[in-house]
PDB file of N, CA and C in Angstrom:
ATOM      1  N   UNK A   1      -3.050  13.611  21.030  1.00  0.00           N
ATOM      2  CA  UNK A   1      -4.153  12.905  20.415  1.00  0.00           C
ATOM      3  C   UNK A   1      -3.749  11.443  20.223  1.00  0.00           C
ATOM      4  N   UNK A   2      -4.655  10.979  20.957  1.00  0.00           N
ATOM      5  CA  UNK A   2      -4.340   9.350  20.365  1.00  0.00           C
ATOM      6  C   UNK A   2      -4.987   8.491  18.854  1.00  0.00           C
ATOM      7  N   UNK A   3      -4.317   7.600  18.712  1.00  0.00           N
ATOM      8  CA  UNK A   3      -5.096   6.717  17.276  1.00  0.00           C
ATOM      9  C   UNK A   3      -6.369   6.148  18.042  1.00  0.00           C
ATOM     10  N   UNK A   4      -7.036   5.400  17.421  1.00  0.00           N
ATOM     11  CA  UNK A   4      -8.370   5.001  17.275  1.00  0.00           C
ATOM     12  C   UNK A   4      -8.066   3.300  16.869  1.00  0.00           C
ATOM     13  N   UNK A   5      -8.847   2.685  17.091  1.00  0.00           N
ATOM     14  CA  UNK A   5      -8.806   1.386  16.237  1.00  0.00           C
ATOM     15  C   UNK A   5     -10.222   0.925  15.693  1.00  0.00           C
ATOM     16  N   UNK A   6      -9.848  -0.001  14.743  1.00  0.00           N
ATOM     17  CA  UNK A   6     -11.279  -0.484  14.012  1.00  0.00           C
ATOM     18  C   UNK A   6     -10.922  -1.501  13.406  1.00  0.00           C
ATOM     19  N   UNK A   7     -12.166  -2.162  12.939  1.00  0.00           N
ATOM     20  CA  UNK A   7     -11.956  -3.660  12.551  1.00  0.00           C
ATOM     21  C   UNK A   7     -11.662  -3.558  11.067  1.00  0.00           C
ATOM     22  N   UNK A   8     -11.702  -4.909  10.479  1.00  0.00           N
ATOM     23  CA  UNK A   8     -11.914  -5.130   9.210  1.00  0.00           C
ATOM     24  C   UNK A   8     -13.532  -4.942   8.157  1.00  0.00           C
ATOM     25  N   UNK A   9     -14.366  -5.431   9.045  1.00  0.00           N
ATOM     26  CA  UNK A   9     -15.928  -5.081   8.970  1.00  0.00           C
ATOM     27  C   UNK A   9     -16.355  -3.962   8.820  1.00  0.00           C
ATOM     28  N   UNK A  10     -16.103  -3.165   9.954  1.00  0.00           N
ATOM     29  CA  UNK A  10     -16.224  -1.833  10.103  1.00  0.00           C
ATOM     30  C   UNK A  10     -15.793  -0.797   9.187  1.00  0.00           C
ATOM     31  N   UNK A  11     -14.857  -1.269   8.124  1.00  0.00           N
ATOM     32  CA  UNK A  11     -14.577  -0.269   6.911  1.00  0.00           C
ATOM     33  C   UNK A  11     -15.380  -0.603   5.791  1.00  0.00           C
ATOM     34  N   UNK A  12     -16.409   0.827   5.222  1.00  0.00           N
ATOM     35  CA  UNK A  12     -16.693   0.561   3.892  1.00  0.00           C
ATOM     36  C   UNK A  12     -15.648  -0.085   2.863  1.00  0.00           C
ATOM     37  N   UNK A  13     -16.321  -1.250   1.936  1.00  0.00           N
ATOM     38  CA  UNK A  13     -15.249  -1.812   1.060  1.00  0.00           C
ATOM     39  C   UNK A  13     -14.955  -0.906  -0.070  1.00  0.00           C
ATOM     40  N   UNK A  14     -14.898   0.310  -0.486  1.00  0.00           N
ATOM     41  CA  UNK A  14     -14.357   1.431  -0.808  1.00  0.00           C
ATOM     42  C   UNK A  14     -13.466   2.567  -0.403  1.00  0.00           C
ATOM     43  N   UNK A  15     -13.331   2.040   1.100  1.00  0.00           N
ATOM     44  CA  UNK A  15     -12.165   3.207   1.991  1.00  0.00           C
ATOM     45  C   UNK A  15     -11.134   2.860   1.294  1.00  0.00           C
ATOM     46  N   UNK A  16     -10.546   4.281   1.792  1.00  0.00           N
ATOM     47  CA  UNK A  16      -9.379   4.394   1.201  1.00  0.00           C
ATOM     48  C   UNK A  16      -8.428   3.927   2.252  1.00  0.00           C
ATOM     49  N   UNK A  17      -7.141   3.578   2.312  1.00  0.00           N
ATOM     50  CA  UNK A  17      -6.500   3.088   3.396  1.00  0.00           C
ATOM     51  C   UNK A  17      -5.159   3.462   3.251  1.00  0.00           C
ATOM     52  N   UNK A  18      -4.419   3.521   4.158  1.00  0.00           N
ATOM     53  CA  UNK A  18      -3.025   3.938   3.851  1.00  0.00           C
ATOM     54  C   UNK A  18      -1.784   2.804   4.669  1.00  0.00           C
ATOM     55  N   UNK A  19      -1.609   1.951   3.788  1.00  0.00           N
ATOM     56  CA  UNK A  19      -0.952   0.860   3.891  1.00  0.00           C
ATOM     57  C   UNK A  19       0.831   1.373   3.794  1.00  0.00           C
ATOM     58  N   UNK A  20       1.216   0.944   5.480  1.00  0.00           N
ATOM     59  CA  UNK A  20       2.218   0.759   5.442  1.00  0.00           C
ATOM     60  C   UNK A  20       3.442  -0.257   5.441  1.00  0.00           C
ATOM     61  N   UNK A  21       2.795  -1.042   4.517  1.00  0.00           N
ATOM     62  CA  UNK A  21       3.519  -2.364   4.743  1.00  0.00           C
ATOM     63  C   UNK A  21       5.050  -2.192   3.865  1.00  0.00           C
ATOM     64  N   UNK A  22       5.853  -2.819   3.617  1.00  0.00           N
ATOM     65  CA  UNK A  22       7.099  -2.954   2.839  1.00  0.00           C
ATOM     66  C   UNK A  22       7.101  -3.178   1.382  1.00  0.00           C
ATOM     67  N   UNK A  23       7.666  -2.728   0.456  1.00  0.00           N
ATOM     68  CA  UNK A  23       7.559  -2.722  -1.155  1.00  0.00           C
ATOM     69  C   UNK A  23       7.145  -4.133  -1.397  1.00  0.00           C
ATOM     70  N   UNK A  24       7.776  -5.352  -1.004  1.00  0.00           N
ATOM     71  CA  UNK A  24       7.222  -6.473  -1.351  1.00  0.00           C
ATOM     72  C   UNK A  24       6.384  -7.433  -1.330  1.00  0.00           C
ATOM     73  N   UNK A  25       6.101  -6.543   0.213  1.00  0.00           N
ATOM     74  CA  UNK A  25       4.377  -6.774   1.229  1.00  0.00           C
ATOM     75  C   UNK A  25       3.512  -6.064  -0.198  1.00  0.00           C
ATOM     76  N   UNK A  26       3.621  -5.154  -0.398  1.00  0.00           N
ATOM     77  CA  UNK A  26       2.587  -4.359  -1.502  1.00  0.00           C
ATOM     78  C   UNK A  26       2.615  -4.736  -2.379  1.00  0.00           C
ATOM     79  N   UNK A  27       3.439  -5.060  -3.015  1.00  0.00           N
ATOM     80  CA  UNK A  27       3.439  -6.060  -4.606  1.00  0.00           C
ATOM     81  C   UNK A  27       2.754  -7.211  -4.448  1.00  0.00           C
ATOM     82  N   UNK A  28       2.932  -7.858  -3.203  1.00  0.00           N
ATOM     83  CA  UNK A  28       2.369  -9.553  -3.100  1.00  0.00           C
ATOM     84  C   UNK A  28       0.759  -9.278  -3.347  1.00  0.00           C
ATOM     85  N   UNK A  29       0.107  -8.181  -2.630  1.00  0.00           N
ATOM     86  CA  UNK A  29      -0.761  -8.105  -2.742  1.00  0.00           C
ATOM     87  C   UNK A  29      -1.815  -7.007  -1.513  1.00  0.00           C
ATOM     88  N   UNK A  30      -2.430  -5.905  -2.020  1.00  0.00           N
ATOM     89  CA  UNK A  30      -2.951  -5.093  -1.185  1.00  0.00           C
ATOM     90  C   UNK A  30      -3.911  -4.445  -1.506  1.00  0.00           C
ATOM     91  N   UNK A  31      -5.010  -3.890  -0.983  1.00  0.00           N
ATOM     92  CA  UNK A  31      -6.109  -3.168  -1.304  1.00  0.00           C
ATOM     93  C   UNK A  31      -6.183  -2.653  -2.100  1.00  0.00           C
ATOM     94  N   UNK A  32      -7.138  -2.665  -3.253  1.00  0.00           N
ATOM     95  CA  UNK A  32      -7.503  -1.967  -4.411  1.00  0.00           C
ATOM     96  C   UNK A  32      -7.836  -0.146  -4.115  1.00  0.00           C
ATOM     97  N   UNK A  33      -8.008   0.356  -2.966  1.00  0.00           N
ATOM     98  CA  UNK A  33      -8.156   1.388  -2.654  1.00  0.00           C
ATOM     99  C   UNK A  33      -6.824   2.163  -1.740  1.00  0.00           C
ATOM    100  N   UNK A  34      -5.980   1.310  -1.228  1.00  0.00           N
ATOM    101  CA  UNK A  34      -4.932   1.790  -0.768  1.00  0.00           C
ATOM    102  C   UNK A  34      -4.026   2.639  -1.422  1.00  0.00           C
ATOM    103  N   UNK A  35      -3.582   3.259  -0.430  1.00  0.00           N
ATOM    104  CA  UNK A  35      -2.382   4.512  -0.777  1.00  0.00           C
ATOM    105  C   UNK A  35      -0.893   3.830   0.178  1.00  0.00           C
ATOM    106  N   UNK A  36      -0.062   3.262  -0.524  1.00  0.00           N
ATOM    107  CA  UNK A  36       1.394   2.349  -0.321  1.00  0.00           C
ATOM    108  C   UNK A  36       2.426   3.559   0.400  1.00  0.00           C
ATOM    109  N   UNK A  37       2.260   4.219   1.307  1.00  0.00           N
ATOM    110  CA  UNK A  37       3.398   4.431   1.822  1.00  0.00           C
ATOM    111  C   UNK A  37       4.300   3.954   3.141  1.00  0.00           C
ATOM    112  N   UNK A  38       5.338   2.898   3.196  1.00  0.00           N
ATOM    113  CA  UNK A  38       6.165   2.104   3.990  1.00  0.00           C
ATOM    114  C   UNK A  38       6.179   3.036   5.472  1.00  0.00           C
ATOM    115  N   UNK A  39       6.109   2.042   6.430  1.00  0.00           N
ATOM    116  CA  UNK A  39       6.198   3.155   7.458  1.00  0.00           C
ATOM    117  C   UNK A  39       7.424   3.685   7.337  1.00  0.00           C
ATOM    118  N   UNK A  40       8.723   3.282   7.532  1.00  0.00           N
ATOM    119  CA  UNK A  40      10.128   4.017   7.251  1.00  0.00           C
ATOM    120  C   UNK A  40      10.130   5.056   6.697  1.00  0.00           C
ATOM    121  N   UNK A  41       9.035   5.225   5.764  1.00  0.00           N
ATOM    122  CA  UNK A  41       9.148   6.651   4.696  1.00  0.00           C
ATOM    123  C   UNK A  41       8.464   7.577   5.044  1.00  0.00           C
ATOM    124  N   UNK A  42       7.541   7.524   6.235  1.00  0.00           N
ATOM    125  CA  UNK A  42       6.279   8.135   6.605  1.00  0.00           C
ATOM    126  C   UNK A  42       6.386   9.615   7.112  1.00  0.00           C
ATOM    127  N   UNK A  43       7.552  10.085   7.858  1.00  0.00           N
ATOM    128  CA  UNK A  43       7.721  10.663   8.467  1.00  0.00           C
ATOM    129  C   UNK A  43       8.250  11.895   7.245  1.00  0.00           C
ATOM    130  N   UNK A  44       8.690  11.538   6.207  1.00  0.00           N
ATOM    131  CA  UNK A  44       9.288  12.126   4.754  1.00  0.00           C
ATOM    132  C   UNK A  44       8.234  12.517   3.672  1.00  0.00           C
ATOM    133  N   UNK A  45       7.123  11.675   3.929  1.00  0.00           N
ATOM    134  CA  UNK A  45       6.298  11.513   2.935  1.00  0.00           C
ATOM    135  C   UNK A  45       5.062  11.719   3.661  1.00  0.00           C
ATOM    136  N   UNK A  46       4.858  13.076   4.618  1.00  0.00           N
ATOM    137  CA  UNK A  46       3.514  13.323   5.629  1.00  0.00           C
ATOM    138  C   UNK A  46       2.861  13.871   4.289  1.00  0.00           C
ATOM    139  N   UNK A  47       3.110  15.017   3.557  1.00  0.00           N
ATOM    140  CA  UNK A  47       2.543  15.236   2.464  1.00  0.00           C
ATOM    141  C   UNK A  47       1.588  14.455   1.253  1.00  0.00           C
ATOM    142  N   UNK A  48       2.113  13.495   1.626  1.00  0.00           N
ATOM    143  CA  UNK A  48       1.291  12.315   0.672  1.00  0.00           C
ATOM    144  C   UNK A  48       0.238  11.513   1.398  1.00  0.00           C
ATOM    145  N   UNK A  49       0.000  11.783   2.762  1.00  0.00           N
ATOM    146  CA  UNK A  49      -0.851  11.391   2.924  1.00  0.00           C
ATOM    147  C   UNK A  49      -2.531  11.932   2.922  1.00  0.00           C
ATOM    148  N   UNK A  50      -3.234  10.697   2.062  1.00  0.00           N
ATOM    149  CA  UNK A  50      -4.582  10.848   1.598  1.00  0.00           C
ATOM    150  C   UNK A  50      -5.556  11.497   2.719  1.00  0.00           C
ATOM    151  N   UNK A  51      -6.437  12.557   1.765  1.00  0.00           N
ATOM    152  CA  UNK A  51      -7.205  13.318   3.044  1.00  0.00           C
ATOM    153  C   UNK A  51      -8.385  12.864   2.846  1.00  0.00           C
ATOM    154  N   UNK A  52      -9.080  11.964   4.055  1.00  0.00           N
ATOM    155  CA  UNK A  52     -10.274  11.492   4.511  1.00  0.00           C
ATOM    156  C   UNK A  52     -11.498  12.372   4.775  1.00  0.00           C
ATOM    157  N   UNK A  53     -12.242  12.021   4.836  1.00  0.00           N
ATOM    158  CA  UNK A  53     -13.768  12.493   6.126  1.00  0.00           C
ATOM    159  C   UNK A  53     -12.852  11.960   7.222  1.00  0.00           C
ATOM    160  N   UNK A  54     -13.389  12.058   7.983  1.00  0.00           N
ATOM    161  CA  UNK A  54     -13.277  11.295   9.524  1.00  0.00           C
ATOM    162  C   UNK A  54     -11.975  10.801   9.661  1.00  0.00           C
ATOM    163  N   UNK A  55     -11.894   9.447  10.036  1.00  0.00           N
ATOM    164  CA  UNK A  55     -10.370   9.362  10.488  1.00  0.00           C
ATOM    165  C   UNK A  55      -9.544   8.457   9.520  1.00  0.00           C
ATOM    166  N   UNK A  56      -8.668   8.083   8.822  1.00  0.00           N
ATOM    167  CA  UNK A  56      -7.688   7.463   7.699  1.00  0.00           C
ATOM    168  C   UNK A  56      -7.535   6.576   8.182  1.00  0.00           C
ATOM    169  N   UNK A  57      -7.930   5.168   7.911  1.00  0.00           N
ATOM    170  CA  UNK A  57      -7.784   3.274   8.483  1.00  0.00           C
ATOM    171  C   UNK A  57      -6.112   3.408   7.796  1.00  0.00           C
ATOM    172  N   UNK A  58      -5.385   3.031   8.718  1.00  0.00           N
ATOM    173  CA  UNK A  58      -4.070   2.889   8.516  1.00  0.00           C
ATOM    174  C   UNK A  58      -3.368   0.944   8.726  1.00  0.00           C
ATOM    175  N   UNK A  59      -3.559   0.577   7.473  1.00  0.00           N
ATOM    176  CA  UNK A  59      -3.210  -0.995   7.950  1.00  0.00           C
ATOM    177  C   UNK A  59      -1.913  -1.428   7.416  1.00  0.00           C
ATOM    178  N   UNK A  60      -1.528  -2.806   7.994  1.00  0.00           N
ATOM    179  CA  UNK A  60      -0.036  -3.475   7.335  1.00  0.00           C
ATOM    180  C   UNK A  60      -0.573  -4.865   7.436  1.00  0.00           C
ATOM    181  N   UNK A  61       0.220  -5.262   7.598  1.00  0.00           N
ATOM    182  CA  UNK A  61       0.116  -7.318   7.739  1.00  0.00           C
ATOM    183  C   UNK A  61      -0.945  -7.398   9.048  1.00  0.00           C
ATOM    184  N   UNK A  62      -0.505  -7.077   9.691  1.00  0.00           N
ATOM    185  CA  UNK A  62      -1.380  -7.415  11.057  1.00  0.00           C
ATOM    186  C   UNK A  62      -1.757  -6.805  12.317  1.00  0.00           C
ATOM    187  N   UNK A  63      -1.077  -5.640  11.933  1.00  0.00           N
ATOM    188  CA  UNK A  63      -1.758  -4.283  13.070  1.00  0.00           C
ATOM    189  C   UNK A  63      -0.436  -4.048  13.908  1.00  0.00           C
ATOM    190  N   UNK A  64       0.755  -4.307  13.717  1.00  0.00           N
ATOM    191  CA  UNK A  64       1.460  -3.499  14.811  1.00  0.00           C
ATOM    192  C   UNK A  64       2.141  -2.355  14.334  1.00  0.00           C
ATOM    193  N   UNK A  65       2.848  -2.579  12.832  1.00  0.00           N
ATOM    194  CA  UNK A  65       2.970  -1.342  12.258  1.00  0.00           C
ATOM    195  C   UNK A  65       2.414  -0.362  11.964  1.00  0.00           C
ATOM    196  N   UNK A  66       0.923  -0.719  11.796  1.00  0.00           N
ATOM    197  CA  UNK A  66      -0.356   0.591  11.214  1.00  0.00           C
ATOM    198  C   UNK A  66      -0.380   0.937  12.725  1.00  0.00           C
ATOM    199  N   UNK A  67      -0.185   0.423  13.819  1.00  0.00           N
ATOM    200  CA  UNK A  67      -0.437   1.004  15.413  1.00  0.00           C
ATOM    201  C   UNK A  67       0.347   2.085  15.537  1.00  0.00           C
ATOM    202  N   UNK A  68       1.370   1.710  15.177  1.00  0.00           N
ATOM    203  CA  UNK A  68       2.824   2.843  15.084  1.00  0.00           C
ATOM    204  C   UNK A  68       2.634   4.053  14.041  1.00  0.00           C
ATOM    205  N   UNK A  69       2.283   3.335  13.232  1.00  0.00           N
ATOM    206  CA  UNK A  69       1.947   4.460  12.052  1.00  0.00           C
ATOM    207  C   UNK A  69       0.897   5.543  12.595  1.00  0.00           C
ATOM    208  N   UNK A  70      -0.316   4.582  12.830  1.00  0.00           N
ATOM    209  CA  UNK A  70      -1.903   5.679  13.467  1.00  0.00           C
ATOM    210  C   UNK A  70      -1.180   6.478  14.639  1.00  0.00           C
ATOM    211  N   UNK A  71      -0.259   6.234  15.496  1.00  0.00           N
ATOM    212  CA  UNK A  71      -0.269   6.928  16.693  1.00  0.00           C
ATOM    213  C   UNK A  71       0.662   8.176  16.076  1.00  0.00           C
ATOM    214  N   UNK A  72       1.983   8.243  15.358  1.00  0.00           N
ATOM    215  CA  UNK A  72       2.193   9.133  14.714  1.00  0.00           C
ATOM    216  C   UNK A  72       1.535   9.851  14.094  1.00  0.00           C
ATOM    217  N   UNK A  73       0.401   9.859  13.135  1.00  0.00           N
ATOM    218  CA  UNK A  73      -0.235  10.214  12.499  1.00  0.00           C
ATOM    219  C   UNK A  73      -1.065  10.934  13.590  1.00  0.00           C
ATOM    220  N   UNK A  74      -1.514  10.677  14.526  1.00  0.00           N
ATOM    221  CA  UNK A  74      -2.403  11.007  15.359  1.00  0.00           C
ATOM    222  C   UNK A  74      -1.419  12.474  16.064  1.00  0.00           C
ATOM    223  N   UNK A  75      -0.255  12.151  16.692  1.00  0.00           N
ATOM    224  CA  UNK A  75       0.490  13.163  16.999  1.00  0.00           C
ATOM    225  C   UNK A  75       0.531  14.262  16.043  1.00  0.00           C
ATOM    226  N   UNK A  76       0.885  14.284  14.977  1.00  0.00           N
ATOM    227  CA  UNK A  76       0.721  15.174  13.969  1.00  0.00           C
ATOM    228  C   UNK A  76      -0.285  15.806  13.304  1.00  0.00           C
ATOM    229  N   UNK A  77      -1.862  15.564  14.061  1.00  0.00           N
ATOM    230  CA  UNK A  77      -3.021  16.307  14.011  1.00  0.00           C
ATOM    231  C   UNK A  77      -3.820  15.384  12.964  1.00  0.00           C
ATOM    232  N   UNK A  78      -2.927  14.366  12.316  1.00  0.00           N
ATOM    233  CA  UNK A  78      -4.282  13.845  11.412  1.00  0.00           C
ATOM    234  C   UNK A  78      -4.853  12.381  11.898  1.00  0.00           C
ATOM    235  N   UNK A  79      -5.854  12.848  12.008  1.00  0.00           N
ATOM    236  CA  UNK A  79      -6.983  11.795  12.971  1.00  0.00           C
ATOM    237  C   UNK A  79      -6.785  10.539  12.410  1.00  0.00           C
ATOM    238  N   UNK A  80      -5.993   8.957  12.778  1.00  0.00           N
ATOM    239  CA  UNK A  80      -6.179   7.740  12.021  1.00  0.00           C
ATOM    240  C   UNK A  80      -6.541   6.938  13.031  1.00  0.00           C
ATOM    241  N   UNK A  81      -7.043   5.804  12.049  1.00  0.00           N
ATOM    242  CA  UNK A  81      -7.447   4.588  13.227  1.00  0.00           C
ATOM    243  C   UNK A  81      -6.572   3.448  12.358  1.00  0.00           C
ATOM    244  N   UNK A  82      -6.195   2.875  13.319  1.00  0.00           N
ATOM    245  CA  UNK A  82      -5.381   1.624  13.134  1.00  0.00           C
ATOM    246  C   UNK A  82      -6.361   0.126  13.062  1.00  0.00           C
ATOM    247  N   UNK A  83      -6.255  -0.301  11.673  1.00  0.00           N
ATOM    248  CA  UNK A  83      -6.875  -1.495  11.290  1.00  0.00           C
ATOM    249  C   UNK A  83      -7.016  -2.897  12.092  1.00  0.00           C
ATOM    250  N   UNK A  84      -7.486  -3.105  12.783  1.00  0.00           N
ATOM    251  CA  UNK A  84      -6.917  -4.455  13.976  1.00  0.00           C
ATOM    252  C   UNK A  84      -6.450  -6.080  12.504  1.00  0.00           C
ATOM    253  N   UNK A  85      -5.912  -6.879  13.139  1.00  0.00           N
ATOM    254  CA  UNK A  85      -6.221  -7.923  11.703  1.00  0.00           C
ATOM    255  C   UNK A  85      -5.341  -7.814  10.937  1.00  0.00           C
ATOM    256  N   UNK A  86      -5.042  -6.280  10.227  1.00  0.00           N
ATOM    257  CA  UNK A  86      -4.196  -5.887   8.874  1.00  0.00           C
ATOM    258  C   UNK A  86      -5.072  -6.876   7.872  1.00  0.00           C
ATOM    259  N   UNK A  87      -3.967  -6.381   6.749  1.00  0.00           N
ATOM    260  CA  UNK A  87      -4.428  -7.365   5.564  1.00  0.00           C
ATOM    261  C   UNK A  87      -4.374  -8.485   5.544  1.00  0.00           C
ATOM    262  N   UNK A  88      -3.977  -9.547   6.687  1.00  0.00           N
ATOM    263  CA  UNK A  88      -4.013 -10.875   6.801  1.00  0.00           C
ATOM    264  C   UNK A  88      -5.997 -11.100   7.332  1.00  0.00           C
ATOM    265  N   UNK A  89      -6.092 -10.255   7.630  1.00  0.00           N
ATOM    266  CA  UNK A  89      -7.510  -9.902   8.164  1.00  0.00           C
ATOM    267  C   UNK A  89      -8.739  -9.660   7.300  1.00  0.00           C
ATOM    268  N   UNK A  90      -7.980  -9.139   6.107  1.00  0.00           N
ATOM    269  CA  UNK A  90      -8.462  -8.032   4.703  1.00  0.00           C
ATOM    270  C   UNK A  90      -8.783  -9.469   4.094  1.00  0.00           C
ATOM    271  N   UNK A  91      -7.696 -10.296   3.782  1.00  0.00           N
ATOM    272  CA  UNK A  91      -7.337 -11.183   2.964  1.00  0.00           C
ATOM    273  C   UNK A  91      -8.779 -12.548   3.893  1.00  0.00           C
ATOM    274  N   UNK A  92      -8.472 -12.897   5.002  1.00  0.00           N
ATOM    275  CA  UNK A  92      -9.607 -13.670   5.662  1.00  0.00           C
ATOM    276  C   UNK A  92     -11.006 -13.300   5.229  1.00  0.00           C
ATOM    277  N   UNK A  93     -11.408 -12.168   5.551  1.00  0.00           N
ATOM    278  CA  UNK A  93     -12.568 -11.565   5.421  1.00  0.00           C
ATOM    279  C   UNK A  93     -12.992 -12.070   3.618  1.00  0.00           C
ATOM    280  N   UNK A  94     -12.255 -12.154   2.915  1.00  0.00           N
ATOM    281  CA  UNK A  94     -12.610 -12.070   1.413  1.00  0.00           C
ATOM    282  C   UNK A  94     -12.449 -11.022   1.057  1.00  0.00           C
ATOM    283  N   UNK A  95     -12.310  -9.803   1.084  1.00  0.00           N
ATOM    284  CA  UNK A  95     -12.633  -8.530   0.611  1.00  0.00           C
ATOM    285  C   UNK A  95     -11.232  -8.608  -0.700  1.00  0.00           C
ATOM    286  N   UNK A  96     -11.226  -7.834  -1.595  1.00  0.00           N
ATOM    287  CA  UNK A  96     -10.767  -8.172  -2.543  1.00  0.00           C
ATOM    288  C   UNK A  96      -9.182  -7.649  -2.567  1.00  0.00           C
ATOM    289  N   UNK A  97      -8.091  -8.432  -3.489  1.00  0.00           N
ATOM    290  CA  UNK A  97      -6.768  -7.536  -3.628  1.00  0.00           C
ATOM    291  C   UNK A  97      -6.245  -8.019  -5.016  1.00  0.00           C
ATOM    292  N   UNK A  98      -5.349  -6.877  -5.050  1.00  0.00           N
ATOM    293  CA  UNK A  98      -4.672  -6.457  -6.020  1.00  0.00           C
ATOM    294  C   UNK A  98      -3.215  -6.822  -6.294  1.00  0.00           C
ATOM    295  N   UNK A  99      -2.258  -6.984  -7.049  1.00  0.00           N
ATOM    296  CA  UNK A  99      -1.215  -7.210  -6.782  1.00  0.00           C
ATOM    297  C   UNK A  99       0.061  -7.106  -8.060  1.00  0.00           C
ATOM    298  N   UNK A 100       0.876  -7.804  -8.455  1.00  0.00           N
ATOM    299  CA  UNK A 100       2.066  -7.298  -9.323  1.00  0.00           C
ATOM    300  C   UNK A 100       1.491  -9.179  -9.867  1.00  0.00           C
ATOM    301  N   UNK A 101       0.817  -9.907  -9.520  1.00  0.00           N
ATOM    302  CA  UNK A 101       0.510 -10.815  -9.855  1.00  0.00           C
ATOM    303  C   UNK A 101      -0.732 -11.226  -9.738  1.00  0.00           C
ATOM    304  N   UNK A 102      -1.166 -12.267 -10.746  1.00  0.00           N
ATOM    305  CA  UNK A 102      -2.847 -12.712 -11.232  1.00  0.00           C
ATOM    306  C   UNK A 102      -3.296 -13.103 -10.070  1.00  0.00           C
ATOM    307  N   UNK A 103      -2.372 -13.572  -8.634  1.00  0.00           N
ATOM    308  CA  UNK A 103      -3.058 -14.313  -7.867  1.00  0.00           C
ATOM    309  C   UNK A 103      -2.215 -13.508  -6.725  1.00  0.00           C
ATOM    310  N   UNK A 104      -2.707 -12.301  -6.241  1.00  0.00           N
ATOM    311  CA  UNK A 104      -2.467 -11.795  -5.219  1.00  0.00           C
ATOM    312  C   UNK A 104      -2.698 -12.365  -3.846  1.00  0.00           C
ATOM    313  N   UNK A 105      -1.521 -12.108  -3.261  1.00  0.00           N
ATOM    314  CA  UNK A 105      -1.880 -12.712  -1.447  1.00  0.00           C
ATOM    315  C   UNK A 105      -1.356 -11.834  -0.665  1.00  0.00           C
ATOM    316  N   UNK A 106      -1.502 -12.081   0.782  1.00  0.00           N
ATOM    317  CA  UNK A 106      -0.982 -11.251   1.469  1.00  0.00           C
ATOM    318  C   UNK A 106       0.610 -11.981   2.132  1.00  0.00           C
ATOM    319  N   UNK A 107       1.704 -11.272   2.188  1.00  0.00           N
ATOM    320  CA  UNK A 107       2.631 -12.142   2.890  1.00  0.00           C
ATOM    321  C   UNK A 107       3.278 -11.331   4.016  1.00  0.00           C
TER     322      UNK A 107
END
């Protein structure tokens, strides 16, 4: 099974997402609906991943890690699509974030 891809547009601004970016990528700042698990950990932590309708938008900074991530994910029977953009994309668009600080960004 292969991943899927999709834009930034294309996700309701309520999906849930499963962000694999790095502990300090996620602190700087990331989706108010995201689920933070690092890709490195992914393969340890299949259990934790959030169960969708349809297919799980899997994003990072800019789409090559969530590519890696969705296609694993995809091997392992659970249907994802890989975010094109990432959260540098999230962050363009306006759509809103969260962070360990008042003025969240993406880095």
């Amino acid at each position: 099974m292969d991943a899927s891809e999709t834009t930034i547009n294309d996700l309701p601004t309520d999906a849930v997402v499963l962000d694999v970016r790095e502990d300090d990528e996620w602190a700087a700042g990331h989706a108010p609906t995201a689920v933070h698990i690092p890709l490195s950990q992914l393969p340890d932590r299949i259990a934790e991943i959030p169960q969708v309708d349809g297919e799980l938008p899997v994003i990072c900074r800019s789409g090559g890690r969530s590519a890696r991530a969705a296609q694993f994910l995809a091997q392992q029977g659970i249907p994802a699509t890989n975010v094109l953009g990432g959260m540098q994309g999230w962050q363009l668009t306006g759509r809103p974030l969260v962070g360990d600080s008042d003025a969240p960004t993406v880095i």
